[in-house]
C-alpha atoms as a PDB file:
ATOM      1  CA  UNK A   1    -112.067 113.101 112.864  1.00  0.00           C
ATOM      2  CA  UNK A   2    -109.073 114.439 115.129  1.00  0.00           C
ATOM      3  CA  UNK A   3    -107.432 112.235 117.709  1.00  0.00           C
ATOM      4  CA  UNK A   4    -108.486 113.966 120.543  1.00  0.00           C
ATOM      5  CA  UNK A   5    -111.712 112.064 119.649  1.00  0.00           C
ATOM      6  CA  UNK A   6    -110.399 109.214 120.698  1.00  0.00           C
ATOM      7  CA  UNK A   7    -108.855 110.355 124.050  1.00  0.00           C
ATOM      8  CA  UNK A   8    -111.804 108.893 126.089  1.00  0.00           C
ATOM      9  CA  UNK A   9    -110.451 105.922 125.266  1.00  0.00           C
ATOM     10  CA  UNK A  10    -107.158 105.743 126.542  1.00  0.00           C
ATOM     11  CA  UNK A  11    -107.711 104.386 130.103  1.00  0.00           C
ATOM     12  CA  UNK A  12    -109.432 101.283 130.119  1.00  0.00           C
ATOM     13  CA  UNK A  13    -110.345 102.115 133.588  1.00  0.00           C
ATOM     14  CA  UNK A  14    -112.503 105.209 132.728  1.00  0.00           C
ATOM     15  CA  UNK A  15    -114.130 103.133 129.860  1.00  0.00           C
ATOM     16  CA  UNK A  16    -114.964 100.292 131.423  1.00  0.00           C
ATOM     17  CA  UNK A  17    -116.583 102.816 134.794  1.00  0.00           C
ATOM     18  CA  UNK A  18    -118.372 104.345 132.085  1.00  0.00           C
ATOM     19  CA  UNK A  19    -119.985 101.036 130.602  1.00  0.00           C
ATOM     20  CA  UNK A  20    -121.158 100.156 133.999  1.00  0.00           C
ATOM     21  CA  UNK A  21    -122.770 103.753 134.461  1.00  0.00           C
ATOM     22  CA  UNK A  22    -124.831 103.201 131.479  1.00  0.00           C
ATOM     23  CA  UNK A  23    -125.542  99.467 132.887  1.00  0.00           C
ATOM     24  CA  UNK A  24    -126.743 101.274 136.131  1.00  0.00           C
ATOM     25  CA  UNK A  25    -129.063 103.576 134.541  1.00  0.00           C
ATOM     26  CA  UNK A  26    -130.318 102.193 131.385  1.00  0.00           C
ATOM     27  CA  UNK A  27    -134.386 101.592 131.338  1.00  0.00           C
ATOM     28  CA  UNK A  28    -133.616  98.901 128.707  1.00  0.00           C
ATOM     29  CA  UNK A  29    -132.292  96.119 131.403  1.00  0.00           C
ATOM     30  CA  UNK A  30    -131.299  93.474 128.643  1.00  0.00           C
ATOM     31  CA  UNK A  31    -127.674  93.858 127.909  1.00  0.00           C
ATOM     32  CA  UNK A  32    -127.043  95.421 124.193  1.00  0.00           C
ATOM     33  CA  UNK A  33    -124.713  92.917 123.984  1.00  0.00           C
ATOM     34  CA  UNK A  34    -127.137  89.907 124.785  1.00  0.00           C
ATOM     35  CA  UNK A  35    -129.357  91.612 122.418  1.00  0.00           C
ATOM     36  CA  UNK A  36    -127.378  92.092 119.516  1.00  0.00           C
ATOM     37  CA  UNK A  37    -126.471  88.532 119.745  1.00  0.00           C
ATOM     38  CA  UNK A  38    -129.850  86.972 120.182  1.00  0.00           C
ATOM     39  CA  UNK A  39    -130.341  83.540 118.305  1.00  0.00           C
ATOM     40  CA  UNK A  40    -126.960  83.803 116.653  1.00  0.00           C
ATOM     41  CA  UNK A  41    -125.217  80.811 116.711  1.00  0.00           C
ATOM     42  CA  UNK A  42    -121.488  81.897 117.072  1.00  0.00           C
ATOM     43  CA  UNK A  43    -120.337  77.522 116.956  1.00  0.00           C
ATOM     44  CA  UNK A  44    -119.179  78.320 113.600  1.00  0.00           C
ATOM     45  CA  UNK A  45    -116.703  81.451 114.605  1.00  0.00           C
ATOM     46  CA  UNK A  46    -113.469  80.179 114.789  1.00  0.00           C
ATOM     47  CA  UNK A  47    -111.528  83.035 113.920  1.00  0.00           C
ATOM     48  CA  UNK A  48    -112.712  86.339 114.895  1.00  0.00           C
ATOM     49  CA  UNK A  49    -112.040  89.839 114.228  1.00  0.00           C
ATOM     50  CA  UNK A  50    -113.020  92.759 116.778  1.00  0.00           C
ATOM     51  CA  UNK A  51    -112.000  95.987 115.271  1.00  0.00           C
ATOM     52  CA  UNK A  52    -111.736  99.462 117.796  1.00  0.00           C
ATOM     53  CA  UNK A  53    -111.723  96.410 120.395  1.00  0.00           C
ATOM     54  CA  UNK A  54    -111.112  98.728 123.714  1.00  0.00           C
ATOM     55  CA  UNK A  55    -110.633  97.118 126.896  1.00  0.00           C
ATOM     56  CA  UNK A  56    -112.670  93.965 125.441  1.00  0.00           C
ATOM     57  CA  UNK A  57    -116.474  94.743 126.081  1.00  0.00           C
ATOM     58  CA  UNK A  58    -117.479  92.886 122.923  1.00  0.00           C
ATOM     59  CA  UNK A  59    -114.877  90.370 123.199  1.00  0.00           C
ATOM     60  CA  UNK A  60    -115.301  88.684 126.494  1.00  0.00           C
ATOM     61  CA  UNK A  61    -119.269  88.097 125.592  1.00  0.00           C
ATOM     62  CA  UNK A  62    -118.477  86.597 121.947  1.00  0.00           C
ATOM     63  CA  UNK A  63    -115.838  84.679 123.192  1.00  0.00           C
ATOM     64  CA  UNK A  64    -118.304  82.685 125.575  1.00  0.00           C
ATOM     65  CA  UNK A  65    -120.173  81.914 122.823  1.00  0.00           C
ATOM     66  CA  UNK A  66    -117.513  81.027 119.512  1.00  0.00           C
ATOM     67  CA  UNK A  67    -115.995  77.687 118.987  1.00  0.00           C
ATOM     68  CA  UNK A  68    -113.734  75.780 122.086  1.00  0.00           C
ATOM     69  CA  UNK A  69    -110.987  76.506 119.590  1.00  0.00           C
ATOM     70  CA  UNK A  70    -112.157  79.740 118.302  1.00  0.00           C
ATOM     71  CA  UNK A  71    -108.800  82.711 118.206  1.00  0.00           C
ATOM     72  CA  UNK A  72    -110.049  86.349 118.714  1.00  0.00           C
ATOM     73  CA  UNK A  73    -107.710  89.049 116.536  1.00  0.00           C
ATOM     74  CA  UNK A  74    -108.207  92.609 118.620  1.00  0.00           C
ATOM     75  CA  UNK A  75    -107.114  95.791 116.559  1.00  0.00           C
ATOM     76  CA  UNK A  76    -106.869  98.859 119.065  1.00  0.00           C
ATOM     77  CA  UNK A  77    -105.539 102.892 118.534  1.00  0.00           C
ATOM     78  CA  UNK A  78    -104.463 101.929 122.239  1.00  0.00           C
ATOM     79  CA  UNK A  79    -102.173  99.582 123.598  1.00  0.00           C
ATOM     80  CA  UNK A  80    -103.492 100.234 127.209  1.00  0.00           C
ATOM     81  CA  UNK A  81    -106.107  98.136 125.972  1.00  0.00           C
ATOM     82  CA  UNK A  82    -104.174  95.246 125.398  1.00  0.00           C
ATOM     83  CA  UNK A  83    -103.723  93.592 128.496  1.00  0.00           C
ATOM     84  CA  UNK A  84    -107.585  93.783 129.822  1.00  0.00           C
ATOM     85  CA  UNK A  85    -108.916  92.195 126.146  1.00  0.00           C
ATOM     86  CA  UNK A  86    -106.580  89.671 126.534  1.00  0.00           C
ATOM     87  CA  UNK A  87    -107.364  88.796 130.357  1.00  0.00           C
ATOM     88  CA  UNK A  88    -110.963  89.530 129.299  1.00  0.00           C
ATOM     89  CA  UNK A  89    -111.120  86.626 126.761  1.00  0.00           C
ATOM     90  CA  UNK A  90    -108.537  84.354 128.180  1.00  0.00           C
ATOM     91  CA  UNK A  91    -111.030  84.263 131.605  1.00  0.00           C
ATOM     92  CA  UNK A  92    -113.429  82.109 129.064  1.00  0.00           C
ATOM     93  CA  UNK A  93    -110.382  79.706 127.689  1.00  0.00           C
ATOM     94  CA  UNK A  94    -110.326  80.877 124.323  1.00  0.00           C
ATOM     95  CA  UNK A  95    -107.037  82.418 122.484  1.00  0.00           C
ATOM     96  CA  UNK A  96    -106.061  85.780 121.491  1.00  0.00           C
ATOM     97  CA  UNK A  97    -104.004  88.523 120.085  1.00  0.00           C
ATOM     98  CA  UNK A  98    -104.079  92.299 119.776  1.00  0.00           C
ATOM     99  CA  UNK A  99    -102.603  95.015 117.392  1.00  0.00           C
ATOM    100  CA  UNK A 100    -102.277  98.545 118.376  1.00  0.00           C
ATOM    101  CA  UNK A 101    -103.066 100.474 115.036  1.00  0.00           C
ATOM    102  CA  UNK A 102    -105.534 103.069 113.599  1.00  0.00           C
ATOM    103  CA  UNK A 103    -107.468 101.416 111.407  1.00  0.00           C
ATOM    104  CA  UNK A 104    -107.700 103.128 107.877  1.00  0.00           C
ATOM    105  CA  UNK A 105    -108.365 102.247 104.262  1.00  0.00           C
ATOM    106  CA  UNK A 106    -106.409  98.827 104.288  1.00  0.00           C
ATOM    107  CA  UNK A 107    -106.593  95.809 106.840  1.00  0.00           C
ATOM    108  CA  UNK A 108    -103.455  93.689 107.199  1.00  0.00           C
ATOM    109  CA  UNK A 109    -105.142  90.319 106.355  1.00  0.00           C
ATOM    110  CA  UNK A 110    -105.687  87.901 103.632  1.00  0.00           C
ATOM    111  CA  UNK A 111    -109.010  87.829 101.677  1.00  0.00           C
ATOM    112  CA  UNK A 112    -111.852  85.577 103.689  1.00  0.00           C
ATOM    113  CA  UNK A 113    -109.807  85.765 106.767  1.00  0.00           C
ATOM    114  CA  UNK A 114    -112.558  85.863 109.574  1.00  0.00           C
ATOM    115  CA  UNK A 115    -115.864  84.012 110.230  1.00  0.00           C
ATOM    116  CA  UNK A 116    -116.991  87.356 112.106  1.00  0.00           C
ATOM    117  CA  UNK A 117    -116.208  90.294 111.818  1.00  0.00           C
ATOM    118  CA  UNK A 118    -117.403  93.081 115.075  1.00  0.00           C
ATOM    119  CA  UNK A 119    -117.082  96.387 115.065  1.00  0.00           C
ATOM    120  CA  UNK A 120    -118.773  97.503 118.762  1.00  0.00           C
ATOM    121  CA  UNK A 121    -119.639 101.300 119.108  1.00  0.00           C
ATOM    122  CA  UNK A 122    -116.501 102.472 116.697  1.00  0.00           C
ATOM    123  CA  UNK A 123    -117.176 102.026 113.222  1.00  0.00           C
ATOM    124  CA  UNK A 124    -117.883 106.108 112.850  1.00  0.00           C
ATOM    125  CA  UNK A 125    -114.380 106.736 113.409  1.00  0.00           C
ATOM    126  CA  UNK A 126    -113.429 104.329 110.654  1.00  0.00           C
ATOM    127  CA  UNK A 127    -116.288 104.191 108.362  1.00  0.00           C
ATOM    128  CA  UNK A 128    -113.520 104.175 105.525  1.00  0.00           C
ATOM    129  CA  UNK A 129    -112.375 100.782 105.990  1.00  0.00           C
ATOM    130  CA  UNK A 130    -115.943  98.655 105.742  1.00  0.00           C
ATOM    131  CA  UNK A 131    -114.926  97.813 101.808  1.00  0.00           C
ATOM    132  CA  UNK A 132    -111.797  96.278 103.546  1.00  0.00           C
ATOM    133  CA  UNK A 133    -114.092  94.187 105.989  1.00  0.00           C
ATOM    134  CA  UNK A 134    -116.180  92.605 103.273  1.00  0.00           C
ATOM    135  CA  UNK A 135    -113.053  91.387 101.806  1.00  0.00           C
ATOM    136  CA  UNK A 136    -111.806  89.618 104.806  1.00  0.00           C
ATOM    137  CA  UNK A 137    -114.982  88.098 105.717  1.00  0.00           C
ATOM    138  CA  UNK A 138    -115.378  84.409 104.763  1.00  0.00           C
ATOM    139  CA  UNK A 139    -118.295  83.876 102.169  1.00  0.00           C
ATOM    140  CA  UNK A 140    -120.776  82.732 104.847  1.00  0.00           C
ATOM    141  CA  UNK A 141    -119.307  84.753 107.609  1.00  0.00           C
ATOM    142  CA  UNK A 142    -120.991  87.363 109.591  1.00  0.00           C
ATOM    143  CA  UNK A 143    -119.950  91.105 110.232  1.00  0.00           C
ATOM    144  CA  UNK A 144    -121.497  92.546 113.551  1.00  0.00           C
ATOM    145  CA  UNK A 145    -121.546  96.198 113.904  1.00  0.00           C
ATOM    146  CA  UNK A 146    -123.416  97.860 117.055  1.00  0.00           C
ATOM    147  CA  UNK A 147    -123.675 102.246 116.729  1.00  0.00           C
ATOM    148  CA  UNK A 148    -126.148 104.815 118.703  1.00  0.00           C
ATOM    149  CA  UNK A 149    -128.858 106.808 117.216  1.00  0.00           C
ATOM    150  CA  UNK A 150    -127.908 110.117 116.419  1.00  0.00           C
ATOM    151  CA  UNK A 151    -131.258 111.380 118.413  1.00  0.00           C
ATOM    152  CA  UNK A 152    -129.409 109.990 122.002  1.00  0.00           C
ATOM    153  CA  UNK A 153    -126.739 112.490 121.096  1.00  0.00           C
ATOM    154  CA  UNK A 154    -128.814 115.552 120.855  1.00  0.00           C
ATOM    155  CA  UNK A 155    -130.218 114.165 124.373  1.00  0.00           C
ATOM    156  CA  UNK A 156    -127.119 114.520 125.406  1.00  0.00           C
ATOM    157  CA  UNK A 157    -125.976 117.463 124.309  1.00  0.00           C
ATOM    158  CA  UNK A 158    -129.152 119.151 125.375  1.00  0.00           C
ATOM    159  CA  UNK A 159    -128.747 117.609 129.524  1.00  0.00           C
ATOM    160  CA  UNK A 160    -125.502 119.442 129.520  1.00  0.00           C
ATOM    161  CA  UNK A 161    -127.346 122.976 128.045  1.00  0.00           C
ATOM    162  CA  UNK A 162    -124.938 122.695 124.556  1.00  0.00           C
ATOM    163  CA  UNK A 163    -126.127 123.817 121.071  1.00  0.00           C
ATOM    164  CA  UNK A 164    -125.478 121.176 118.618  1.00  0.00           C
ATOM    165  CA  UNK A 165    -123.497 123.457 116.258  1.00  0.00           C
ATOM    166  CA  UNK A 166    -121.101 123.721 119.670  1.00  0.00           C
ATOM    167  CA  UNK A 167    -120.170 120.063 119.538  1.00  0.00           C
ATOM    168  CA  UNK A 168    -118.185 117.365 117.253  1.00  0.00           C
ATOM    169  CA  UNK A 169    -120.645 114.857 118.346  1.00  0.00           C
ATOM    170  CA  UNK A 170    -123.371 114.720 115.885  1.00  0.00           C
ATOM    171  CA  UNK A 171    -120.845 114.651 112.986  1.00  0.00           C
ATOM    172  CA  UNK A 172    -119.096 111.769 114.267  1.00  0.00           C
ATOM    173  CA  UNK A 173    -122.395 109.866 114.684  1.00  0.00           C
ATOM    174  CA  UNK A 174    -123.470 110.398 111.303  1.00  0.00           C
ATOM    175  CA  UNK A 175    -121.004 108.715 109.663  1.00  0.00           C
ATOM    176  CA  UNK A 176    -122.092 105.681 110.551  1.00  0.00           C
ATOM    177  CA  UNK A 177    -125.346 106.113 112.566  1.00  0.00           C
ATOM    178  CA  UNK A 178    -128.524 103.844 113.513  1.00  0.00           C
ATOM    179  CA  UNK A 179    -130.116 105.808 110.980  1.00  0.00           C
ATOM    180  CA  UNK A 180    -127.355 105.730 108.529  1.00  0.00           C
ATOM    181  CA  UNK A 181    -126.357 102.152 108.750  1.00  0.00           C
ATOM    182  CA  UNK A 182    -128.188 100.635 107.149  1.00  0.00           C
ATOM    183  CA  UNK A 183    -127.436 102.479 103.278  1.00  0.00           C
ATOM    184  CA  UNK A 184    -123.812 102.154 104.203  1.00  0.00           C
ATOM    185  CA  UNK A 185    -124.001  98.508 104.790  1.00  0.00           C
ATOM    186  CA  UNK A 186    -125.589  97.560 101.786  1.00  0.00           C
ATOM    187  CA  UNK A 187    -122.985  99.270  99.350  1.00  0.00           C
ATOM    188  CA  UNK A 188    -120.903  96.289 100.854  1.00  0.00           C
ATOM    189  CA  UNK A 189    -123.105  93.403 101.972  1.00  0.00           C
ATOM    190  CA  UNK A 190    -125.822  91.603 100.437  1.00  0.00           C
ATOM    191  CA  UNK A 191    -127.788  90.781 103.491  1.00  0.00           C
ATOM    192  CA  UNK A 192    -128.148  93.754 106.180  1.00  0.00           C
ATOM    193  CA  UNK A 193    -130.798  93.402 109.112  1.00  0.00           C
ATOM    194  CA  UNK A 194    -131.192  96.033 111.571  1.00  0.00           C
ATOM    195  CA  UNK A 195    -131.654  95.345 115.388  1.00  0.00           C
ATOM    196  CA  UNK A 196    -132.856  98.339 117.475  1.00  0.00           C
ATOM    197  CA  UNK A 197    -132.848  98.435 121.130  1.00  0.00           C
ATOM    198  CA  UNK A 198    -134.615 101.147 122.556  1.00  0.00           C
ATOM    199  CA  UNK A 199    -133.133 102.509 125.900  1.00  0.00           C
ATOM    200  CA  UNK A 200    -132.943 105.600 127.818  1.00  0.00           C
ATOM    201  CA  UNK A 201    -130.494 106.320 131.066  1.00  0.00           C
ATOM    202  CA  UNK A 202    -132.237 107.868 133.994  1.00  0.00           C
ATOM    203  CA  UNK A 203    -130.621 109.848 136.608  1.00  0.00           C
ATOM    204  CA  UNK A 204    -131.990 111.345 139.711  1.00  0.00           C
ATOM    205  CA  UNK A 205    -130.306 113.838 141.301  1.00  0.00           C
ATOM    206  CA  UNK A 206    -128.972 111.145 144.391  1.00  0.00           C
ATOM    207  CA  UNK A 207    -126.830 110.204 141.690  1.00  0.00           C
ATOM    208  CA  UNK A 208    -125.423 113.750 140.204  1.00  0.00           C
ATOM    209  CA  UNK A 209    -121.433 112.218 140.852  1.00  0.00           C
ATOM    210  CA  UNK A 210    -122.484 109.504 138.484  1.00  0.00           C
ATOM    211  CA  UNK A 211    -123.945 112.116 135.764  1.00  0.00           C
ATOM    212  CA  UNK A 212    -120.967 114.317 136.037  1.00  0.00           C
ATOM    213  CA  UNK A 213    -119.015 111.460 135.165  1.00  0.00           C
ATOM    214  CA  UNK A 214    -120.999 110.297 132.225  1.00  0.00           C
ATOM    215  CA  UNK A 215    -120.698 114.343 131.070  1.00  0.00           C
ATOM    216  CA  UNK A 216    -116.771 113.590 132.209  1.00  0.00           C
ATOM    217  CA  UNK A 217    -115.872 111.006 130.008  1.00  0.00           C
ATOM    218  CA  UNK A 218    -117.841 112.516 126.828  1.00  0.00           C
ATOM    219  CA  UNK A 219    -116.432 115.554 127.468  1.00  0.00           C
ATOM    220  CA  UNK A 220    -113.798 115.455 124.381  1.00  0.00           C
ATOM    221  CA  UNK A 221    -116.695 115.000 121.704  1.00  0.00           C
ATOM    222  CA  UNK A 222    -118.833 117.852 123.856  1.00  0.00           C
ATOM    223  CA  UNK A 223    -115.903 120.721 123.699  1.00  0.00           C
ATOM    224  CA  UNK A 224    -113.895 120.949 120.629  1.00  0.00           C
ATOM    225  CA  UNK A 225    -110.231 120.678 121.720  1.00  0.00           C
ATOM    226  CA  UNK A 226    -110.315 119.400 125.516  1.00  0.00           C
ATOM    227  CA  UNK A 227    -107.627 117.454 126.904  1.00  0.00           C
ATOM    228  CA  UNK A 228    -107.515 113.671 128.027  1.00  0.00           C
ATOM    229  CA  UNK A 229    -108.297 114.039 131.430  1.00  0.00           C
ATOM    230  CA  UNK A 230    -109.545 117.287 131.571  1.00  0.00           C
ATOM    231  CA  UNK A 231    -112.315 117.954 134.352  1.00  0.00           C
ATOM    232  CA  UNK A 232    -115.646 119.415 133.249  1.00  0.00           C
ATOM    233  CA  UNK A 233    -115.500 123.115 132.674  1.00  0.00           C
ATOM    234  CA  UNK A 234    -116.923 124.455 136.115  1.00  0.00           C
ATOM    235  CA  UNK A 235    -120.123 126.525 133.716  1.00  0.00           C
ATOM    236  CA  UNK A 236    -120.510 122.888 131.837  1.00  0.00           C
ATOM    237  CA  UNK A 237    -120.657 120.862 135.728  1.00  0.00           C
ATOM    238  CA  UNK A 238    -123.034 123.901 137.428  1.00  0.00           C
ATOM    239  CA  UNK A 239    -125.089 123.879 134.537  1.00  0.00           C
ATOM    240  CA  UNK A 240    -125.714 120.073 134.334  1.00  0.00           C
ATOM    241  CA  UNK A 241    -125.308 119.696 138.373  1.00  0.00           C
ATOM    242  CA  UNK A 242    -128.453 122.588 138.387  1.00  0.00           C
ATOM    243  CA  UNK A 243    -130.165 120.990 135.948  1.00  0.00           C
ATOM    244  CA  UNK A 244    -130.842 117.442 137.407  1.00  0.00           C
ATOM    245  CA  UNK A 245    -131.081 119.378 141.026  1.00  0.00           C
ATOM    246  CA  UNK A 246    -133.874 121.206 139.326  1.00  0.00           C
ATOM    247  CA  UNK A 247    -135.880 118.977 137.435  1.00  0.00           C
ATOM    248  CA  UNK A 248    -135.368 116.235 140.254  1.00  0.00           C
ATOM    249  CA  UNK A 249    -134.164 114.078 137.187  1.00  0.00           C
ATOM    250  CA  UNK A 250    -132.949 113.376 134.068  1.00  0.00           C
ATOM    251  CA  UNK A 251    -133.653 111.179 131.018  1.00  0.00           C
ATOM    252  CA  UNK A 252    -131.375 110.766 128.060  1.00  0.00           C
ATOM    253  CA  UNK A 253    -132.002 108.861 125.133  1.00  0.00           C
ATOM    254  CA  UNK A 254    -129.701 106.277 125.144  1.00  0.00           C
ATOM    255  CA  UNK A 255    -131.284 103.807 121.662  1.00  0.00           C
ATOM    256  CA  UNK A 256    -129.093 102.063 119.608  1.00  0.00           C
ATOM    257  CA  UNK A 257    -128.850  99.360 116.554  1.00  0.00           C
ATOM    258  CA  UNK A 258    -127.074  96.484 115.775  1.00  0.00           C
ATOM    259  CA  UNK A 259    -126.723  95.593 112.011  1.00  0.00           C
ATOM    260  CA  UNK A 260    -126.512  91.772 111.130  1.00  0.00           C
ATOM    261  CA  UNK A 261    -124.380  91.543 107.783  1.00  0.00           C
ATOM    262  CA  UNK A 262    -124.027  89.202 105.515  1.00  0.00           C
ATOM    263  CA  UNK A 263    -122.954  88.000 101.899  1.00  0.00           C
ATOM    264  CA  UNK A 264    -120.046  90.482 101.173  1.00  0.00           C
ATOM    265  CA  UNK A 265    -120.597  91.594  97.929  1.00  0.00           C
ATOM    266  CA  UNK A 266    -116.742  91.558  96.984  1.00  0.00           C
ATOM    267  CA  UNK A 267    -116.448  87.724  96.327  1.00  0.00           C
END
């Protein structure tokens, strides 16, 4: 997958107004986050390992709930990204570090390195290195990794009136997807339990500015070769702008999974 998939990225900023769109609109009003995490016990994480960490969404929950003395390792493609997961983490007393690199076949750390192990909505970009993840997890560690159903994309794709052979999106999703996951997972861990959370985001046309944006920030994985803060192509923005005006609203499938794993089969 090019780099220009990755572009969205860039500004913490834009990321983090984009998280709170979906917040705003979601149907599902229990955080993915929160959900993901229910009855997990994170006492025993002490050191932790967020991989395609971004401006610390994952991060600042997790650290909340790991050990008093619990150190959070974030690995980034961006370094704008350092200073808000380190703020982000900090703001609950725990300590941390960050490394700007794209993550490939090989991670940097010794064998049973990390209690847990997250991976928040960026493992398809990296698929490659999950063999490297079961080696640095501890024995009776845990490796989180939270991805969207490939069927929200099409949803997607179909609000802003694009054929699915137009778009990159649905063949970054399926390399590691809610309904791939779980086969992928268990090449590497013995334990793998699925958590879906079902959720759609709802606009109405008050809030087309809010829409556009969402279109906005996906707008790399939509059109093939866009720039980092390129606006919508004016077709692309009267298209979707006509389309919520006309049907008075919008619904997008928004569902995703979280996959529990444990036991790394390489010890």
């Amino acid at each position: 997958m090019g780099s220009s998939s990755l572009w969205p990225y860039q500004s913490p900023s834009a990321h983090e107004a984009v998280s709170a769109i979906i917040r705003r609109y979601s149907t599902n009003r229990t955080d993915v986050r929160e959900a993901a995490l229910s009855d997990l016990d994170l006492s025993f994480a002490r050191n932790i390992l967020d991989l395609g960490c971004g401006f610390g969404f994952m991060a600042e929950v997790l650290a909340s709930r790991a050990a008093p003395d619990a150190r959070l390792v974030g690995v980034d493609a961006w370094a704008s990204n350092e200073a808000p997961f380190l703020e982000k983490v900090a703001a609950s007393g725990r300590s941390a570090s960050f490394e700007c690199r794209q993550l490939d076949s090989e991670l940097p750390w010794p064998d049973r390195s990390f209690d847990l192990v997250v991976c928040c909505y960026s493992l398809y970009f990296f698929v490659q290195v999950l063999p490297e993840v079961a080696r640095v997890l501890a024995p009776d560690g845990v490796f989180l990794a939270l991805t969207h159903s490939e069927r929200s994309f099409v949803g997607l794709l179909q609000a802003a009136e694009l054929a699915e052979d137009e778009s990159t999106l649905l063949a970054l999703m399926r390399r590691f997807s809610a309904e791939s996951g779980r086969e992928m997972l268990g090449r590497w861990f013995g334990e793998v339990t699925r958590i879906d959370y079902r959720n759609s985001l709802r606009f109405q046309a008050k809030d087309a500015d809010e829409f556009l944006a969402y279109l906005r920030f996906k707008l790399p994985f939509l059109i093939p070769d866009s720039a980092p803060g390129e606006d919508l192509p004016e077709p692309l923005a009267r298209l979707a702008g006509a389309s919520l005006s006309r049907l008075g609203e919008v619904v997008i499938e928004k569902d995703d999974a979280a996959f529990r794993c444990r036991s790394p089969l390489c010890h």
